[in-house]
Structures are given as structure tokens and as C-alpha cells.
Protein backbone atom coordinates (compact mmCIF):
# COMPACT_ATOMS: atom_id res chain seq x y z
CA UNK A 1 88.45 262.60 127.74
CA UNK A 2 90.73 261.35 130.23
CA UNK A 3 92.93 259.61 127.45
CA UNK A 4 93.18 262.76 126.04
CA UNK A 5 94.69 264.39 129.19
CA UNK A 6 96.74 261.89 129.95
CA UNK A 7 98.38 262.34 126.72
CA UNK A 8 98.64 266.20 127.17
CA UNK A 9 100.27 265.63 130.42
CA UNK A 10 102.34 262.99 129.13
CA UNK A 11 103.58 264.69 125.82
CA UNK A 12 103.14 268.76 126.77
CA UNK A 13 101.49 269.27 123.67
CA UNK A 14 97.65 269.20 122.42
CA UNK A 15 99.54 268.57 118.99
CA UNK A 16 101.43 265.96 119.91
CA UNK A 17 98.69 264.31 122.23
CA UNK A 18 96.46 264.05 118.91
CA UNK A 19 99.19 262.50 117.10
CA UNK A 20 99.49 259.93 119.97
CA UNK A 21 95.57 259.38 119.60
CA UNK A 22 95.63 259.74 116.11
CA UNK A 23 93.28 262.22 116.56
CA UNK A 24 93.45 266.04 114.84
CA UNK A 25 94.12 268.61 117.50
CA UNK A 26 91.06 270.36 117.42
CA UNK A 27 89.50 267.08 118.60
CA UNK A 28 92.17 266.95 121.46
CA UNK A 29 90.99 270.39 122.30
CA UNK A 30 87.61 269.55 122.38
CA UNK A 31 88.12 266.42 124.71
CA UNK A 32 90.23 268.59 127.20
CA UNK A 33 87.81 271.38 127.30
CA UNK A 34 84.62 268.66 128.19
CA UNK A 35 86.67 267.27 130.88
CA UNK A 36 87.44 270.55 132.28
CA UNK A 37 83.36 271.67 132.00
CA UNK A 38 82.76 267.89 133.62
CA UNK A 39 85.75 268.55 136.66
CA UNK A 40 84.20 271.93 137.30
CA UNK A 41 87.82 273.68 136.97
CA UNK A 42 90.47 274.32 134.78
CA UNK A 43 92.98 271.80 133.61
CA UNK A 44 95.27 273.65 132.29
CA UNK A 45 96.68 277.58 131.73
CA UNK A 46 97.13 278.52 127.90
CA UNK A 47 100.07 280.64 127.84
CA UNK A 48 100.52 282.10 124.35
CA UNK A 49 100.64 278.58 122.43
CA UNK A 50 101.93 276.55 125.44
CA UNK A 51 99.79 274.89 127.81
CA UNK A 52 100.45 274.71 131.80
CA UNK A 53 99.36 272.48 133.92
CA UNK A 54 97.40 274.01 136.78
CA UNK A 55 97.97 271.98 140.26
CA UNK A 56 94.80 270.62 140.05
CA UNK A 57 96.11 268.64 136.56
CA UNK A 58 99.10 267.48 138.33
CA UNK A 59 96.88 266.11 141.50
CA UNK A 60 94.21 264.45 138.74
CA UNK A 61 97.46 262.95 136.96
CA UNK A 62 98.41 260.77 139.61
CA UNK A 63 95.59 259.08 139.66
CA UNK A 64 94.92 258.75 136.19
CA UNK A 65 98.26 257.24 136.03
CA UNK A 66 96.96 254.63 138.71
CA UNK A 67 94.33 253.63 136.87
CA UNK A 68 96.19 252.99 133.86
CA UNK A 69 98.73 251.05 135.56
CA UNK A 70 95.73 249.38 136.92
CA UNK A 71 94.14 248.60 133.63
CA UNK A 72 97.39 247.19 132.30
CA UNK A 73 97.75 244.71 135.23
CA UNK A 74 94.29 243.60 134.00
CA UNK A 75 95.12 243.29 130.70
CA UNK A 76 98.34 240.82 131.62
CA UNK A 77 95.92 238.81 133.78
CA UNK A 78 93.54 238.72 130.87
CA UNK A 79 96.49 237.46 128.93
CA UNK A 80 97.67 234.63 131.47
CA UNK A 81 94.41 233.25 131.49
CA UNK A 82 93.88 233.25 128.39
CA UNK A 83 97.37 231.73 127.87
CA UNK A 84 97.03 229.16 130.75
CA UNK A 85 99.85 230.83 132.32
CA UNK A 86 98.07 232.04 135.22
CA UNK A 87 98.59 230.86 138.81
């Protein structure tokens, strides 16, 4: 669910998200509607075809965009150790 939003955010598009997951969009619209029952609010506004962010999205963003960068600082640790590069 939250890789999902992250790539709505990040690409504007359910569409394009799903392509980025290689996942159909359906699925992508399935994902973002859980995490918006699981949040307890909405994620984002449909407008027509387009979606909008709602502030809450934007606030959430930020920190999924921390963890992320956290997760990747893991994986290059992972990789030093493994490498005998670390330290």
C-alpha cells in the first residue's frame, strides 16, 4: 500500500504508478483505496480522471519519502558489509 502511494505521488497517475509496479491499475486502485480505509481519511481528490492530492497526502509523503531514503541507506550498508567495504 504505501509503495503504491508513493508511486501515485511520485508519477501523478494511478496508470502510470501500476506501470512503475508492474501492476494493472485496478490493482493500484485497490492498494490506494486500503490505505485510505487503514489512514482513516482520504488520500487523494478524484477530479474527473485526475487525481489530487489532499494535504494530508502531501504531509504522509514526506515521511514516506524518509523512510525510503532510510531503507536505501540500509541497503548500501547491507552492501558494504557484504563487500568488506564497510568501516
Amino acid at each position: 500500500q504505501i509503495e503504491a502511494f508513493r508511486a501515485v505521488m511520485t508519477t501523478g497517475s494511478v496508470t502510470r504508478a501500476g506501470a512503475r509496479l508492474s501492476i494493472s491499475q485496478p490493482a493500484v486502485s485497490q492498494l490506494i483505496a486500503q490505505f485510505e480505509r487503514h489512514c482513516g481519511f482520504r488520500l487523494f481528490e478524484r477530479q474527473g480522471s485526475k487525481l489530487a492530492a489532499t494535504r494530508e497526502a502531501q504531509a504522509l509523503f514526506l515521511e514516506v519519502e524518509r523512510m525510503f531514503v532510510g531503507v536505501g541507506q540500509i541497503a548500501r550498508v547491507v552492501t558494504a558489509l557484504r563487500d568488506q567495504t564497510w568501516g
